[in-house]
N, C-alpha and C. Protein backbone atom coordinates (compact mmCIF):
# COMPACT_ATOMS: atom_id res chain seq x y z
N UNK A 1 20.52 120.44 24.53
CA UNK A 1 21.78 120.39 25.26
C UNK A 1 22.70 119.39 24.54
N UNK A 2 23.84 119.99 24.45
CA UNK A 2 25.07 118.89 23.74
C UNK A 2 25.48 117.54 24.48
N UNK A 3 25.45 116.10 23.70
CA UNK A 3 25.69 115.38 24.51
C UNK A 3 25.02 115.13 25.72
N UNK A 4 23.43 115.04 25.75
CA UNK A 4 22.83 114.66 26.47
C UNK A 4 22.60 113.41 26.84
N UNK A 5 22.15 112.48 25.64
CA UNK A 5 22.68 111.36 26.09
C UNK A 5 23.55 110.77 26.71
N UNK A 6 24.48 111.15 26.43
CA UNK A 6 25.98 111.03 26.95
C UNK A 6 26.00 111.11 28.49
N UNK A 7 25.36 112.73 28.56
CA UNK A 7 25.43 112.97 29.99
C UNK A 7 24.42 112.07 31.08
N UNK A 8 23.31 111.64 30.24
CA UNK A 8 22.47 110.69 31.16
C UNK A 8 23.17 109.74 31.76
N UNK A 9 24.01 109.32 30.41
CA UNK A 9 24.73 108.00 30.71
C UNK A 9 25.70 107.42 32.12
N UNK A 10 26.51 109.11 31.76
CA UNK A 10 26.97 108.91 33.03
C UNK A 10 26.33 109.71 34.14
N UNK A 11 25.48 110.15 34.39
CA UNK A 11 25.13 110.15 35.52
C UNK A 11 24.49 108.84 36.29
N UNK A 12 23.42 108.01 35.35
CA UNK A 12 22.94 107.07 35.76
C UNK A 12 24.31 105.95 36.06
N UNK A 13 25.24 106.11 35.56
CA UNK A 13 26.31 105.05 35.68
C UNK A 13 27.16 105.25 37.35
N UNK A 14 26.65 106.08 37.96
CA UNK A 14 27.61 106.61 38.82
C UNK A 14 28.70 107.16 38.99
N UNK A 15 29.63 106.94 37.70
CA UNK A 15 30.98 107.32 37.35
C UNK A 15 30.74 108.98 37.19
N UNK A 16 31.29 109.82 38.32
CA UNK A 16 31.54 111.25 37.98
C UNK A 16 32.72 111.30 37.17
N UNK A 17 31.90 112.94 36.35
CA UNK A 17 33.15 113.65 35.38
C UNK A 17 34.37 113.49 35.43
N UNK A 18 34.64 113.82 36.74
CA UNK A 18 36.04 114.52 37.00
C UNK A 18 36.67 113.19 36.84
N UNK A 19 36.08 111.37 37.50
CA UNK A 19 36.64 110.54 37.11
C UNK A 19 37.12 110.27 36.03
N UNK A 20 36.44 110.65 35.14
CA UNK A 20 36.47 110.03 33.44
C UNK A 20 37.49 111.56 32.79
N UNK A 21 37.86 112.48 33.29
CA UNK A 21 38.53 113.52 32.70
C UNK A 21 40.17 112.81 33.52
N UNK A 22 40.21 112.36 34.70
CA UNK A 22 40.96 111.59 35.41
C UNK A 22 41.70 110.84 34.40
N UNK A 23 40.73 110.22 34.33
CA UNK A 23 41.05 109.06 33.22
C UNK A 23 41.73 108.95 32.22
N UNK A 24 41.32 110.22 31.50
CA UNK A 24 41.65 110.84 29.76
C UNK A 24 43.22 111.43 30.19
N UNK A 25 43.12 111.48 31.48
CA UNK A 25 44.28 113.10 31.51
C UNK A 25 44.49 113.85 31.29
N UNK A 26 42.94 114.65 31.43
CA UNK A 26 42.40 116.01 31.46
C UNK A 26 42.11 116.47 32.69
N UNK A 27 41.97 117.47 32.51
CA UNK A 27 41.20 118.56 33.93
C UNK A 27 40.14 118.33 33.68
N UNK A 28 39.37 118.82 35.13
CA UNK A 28 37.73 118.36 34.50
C UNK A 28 37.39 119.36 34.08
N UNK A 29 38.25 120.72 34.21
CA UNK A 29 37.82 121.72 33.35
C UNK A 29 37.23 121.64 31.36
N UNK A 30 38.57 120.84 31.42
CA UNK A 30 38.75 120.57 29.92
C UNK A 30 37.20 119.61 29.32
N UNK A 31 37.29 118.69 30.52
CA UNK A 31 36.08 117.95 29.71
C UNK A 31 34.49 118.44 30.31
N UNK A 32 34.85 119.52 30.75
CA UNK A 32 33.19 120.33 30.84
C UNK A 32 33.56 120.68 29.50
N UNK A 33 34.32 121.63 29.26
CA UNK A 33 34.23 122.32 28.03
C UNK A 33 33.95 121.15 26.31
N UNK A 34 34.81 120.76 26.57
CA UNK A 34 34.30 119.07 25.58
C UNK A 34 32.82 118.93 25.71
N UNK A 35 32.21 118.78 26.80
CA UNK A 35 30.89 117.87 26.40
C UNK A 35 29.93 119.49 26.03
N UNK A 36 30.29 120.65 26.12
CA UNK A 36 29.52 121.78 25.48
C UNK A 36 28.85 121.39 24.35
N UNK A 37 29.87 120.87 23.86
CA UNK A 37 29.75 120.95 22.08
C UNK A 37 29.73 119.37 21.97
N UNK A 38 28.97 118.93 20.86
CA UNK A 38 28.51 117.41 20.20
C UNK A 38 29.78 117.17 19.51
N UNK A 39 30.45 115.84 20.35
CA UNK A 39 31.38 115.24 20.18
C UNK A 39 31.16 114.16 19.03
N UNK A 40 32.05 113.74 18.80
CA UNK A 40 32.30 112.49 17.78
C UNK A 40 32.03 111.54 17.98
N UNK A 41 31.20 110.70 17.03
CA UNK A 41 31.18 109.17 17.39
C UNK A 41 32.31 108.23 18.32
N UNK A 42 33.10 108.36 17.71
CA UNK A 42 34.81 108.28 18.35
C UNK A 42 34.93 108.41 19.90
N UNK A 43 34.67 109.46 20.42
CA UNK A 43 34.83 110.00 21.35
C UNK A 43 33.78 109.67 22.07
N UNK A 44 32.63 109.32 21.83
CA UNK A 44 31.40 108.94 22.39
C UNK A 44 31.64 107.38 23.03
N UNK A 45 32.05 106.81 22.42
CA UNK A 45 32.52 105.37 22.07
C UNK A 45 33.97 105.25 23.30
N UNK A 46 34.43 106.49 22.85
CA UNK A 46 36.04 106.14 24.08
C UNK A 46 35.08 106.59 25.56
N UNK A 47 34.22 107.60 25.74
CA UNK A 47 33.75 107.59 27.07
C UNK A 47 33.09 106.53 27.67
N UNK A 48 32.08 106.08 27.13
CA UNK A 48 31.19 104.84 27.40
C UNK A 48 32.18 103.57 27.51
N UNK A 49 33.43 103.29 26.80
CA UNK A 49 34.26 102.49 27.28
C UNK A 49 34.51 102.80 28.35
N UNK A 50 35.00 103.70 28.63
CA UNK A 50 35.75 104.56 30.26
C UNK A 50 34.55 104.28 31.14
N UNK A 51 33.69 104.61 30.98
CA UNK A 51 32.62 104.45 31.72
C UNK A 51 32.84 103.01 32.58
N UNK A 52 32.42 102.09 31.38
CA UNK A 52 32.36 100.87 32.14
C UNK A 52 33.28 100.25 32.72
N UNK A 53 34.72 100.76 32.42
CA UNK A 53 36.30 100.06 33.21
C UNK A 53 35.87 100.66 34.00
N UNK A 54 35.56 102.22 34.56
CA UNK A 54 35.59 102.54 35.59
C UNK A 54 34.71 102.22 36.89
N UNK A 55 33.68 101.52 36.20
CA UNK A 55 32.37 101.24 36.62
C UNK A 55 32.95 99.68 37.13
N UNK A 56 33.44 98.93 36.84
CA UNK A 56 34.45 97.42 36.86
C UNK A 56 35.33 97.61 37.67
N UNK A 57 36.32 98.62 37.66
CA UNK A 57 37.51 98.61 38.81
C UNK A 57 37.43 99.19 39.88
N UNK A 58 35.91 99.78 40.06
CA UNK A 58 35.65 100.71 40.87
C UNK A 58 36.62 101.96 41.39
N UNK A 59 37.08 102.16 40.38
CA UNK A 59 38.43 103.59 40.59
C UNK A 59 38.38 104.30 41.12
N UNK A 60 39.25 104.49 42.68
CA UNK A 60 39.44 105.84 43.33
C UNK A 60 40.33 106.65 43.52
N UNK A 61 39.61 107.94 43.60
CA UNK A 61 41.01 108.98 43.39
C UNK A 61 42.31 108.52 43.82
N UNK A 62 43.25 108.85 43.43
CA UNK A 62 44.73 108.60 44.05
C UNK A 62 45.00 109.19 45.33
N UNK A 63 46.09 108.64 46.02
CA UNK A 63 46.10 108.98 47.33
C UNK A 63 46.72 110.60 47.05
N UNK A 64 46.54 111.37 47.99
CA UNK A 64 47.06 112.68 48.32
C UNK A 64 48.09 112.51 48.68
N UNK A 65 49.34 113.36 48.21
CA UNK A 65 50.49 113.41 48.14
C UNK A 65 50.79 114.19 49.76
């Protein structure tokens, strides 16, 4: 599976997808399709950052309009 590690990561981190696609300012469509395929060091590196701000500010969805 692509980005498995990855995906452990955040699951064990608590931080859901859709947060961290939130984040990027993506759909979480977009970043299912991203973690299909073995991403870049780069990109590995910008999630696991995201990870842990998000994991620190404890980020919640925005209010409903």
């Amino acid at each position: 599976m692509a980005n498995a590690e990855l995906r452990q990561e955040i699951k064990s981190s608590g931080v859901k997808q859709w947060q961290i696609a939130d984040y990027l300012g993506w759909t979480e469509s977009q970043f299912s399709k991203k973690m299909r395929y073995e991403m870049s060091e780069q990109y590995e590196d910008l999630i696991r950052g995201i990870i842990l701000t998000l994991k620190k500010t404890k980020r919640s969805p925005p209010d409903s309009v």
